[in-house]
N, C-alpha and C. Protein backbone atom coordinates (compact mmCIF):
# COMPACT_ATOMS: atom_id res chain seq x y z
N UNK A 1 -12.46 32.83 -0.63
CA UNK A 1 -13.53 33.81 -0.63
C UNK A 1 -14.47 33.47 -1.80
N UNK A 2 -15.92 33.26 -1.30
CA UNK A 2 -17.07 32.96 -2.75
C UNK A 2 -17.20 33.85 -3.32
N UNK A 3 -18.11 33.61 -4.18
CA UNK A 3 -18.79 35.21 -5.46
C UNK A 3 -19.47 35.95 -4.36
N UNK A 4 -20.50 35.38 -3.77
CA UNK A 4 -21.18 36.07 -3.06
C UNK A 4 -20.67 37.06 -1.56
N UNK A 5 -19.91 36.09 -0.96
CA UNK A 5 -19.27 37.09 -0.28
C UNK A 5 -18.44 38.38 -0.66
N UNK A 6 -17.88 38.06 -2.05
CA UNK A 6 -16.91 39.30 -2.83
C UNK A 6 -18.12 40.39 -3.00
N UNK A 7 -19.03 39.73 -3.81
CA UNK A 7 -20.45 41.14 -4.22
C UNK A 7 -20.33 41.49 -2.90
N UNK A 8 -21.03 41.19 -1.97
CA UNK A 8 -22.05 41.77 -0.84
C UNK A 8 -20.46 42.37 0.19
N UNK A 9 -19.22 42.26 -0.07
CA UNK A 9 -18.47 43.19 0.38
C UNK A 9 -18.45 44.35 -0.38
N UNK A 10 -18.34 44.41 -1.83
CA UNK A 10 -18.57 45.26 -2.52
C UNK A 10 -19.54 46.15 -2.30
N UNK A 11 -20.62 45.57 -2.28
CA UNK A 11 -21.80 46.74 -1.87
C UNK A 11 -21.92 46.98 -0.38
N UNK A 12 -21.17 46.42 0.58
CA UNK A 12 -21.10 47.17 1.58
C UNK A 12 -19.99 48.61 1.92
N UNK A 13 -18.68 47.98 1.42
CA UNK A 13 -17.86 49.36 1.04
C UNK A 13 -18.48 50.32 0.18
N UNK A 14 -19.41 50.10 -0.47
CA UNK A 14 -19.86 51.24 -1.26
C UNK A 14 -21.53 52.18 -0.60
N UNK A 15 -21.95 51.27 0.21
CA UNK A 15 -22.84 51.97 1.00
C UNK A 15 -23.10 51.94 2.24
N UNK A 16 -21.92 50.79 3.34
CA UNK A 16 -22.60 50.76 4.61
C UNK A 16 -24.35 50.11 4.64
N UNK A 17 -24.62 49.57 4.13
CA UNK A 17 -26.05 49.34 4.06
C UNK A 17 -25.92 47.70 4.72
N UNK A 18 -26.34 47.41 5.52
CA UNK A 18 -26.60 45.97 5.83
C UNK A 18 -27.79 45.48 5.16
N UNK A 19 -28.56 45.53 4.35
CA UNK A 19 -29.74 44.75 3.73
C UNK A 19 -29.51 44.69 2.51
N UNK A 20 -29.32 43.79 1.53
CA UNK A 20 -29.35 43.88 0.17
C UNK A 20 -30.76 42.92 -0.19
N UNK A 21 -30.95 42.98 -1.30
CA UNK A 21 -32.39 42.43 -1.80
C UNK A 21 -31.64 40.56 -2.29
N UNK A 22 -32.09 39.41 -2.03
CA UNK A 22 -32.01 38.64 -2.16
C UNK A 22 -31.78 38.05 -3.69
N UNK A 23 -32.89 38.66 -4.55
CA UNK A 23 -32.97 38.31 -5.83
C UNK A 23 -32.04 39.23 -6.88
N UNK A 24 -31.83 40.16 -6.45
CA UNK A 24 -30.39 40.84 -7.32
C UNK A 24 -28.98 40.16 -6.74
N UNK A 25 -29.42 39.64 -5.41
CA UNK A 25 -27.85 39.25 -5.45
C UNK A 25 -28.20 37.74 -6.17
N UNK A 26 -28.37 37.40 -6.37
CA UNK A 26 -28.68 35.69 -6.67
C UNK A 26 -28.34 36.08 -8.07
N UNK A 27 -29.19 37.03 -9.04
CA UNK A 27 -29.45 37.37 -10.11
C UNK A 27 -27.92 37.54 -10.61
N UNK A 28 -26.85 38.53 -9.61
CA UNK A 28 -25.96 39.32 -10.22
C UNK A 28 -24.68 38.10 -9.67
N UNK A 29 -24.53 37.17 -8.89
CA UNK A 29 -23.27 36.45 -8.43
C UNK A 29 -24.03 35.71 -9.39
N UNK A 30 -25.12 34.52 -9.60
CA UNK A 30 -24.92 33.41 -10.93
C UNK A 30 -25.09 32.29 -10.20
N UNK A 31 -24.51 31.12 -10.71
CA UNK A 31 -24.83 30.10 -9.89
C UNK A 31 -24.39 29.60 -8.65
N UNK A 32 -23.04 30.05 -8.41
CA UNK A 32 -22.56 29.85 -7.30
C UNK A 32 -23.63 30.28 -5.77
N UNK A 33 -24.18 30.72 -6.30
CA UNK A 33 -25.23 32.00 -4.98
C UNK A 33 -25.50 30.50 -4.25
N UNK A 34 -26.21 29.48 -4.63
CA UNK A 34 -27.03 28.80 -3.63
C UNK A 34 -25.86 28.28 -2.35
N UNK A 35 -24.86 28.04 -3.31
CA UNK A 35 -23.78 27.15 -2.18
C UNK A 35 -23.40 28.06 -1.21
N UNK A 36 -22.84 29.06 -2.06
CA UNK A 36 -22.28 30.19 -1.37
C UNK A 36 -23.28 30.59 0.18
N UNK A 37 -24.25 30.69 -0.01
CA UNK A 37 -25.21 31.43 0.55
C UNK A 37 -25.32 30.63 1.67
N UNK A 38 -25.35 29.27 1.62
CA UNK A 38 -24.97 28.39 2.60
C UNK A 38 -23.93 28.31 3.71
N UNK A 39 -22.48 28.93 2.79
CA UNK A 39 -21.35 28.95 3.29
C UNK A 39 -21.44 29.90 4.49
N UNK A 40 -21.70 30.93 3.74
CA UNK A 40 -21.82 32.38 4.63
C UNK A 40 -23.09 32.19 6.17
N UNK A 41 -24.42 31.94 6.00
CA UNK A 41 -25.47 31.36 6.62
C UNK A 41 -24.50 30.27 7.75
N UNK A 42 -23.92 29.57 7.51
CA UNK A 42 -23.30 28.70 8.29
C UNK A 42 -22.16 29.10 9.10
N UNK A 43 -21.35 30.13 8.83
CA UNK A 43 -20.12 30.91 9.48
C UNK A 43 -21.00 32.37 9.76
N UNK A 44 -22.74 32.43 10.17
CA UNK A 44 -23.43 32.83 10.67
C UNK A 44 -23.09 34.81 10.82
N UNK A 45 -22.44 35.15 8.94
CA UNK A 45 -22.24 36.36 8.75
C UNK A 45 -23.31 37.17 7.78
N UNK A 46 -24.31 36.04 7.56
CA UNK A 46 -25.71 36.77 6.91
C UNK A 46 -26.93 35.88 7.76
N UNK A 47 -28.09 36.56 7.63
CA UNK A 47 -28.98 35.92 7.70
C UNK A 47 -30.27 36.44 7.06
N UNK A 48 -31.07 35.31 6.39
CA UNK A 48 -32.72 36.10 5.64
C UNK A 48 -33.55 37.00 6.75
N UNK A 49 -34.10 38.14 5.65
CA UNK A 49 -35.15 38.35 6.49
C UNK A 49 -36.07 39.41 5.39
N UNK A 50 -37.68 39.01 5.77
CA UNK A 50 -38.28 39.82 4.72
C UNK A 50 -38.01 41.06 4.61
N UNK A 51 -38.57 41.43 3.66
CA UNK A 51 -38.33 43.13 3.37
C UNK A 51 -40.33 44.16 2.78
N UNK A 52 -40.24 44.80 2.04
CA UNK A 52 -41.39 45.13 1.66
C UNK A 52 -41.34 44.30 0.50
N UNK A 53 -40.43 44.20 -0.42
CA UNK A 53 -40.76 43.98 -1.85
C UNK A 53 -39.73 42.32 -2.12
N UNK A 54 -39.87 41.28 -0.55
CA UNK A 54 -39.44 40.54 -0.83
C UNK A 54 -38.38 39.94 -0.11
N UNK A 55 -37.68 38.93 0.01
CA UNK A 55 -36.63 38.35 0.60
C UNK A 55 -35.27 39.18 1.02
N UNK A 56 -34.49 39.66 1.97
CA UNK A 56 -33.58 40.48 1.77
C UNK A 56 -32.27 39.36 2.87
N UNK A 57 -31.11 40.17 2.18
CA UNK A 57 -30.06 39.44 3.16
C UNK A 57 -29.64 40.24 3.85
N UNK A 58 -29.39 39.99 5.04
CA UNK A 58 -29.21 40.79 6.67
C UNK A 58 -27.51 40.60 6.58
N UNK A 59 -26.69 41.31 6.71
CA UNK A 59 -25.29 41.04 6.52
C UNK A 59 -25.51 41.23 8.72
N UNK A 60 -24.82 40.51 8.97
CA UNK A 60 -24.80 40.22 10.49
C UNK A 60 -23.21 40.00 10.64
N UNK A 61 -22.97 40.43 11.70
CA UNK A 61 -21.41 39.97 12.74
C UNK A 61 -20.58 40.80 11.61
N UNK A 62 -20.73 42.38 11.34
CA UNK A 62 -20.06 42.89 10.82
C UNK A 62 -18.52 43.69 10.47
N UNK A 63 -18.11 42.77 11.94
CA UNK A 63 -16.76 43.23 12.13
C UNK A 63 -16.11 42.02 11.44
N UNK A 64 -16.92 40.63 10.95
CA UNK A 64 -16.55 39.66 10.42
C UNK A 64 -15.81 39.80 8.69
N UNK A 65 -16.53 41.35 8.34
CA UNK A 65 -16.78 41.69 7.08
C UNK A 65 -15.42 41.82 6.19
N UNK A 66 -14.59 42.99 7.60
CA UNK A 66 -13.74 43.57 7.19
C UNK A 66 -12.64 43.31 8.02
């Protein structure tokens, strides 16, 4: 399991929210984010998509989550 997948489970048990903002998660997992982000994108359980204030990640195939 990556950094990024651990955060963005985290903030889904804590709000049900499928959209998180791109640049806080990048900001708050560190460097691992780029690979990671790949990992996840490729086992096709996030995907980008804009938002108002910017890049956001789409958590997708959410029974994958949990």
């Amino acid at each position: 399991m990556n950094k990024t997948y651990s955060y963005l489970l985290e903030r889904w048990n804590q709000t049900k929210w499928p959209y998180y903002s791109l640049s806080w998660t990048k900001y708050d997992v560190g460097e691992s984010f780029d690979q990671d982000i790949k990992e996840l994108r490729e086992k096709e359980m996030i995907e980008p998509c804009s938002g108002l204030n910017g890049w956001l990640i789409k958590l997708i195939n959410i029974e994958l989550w949990n």
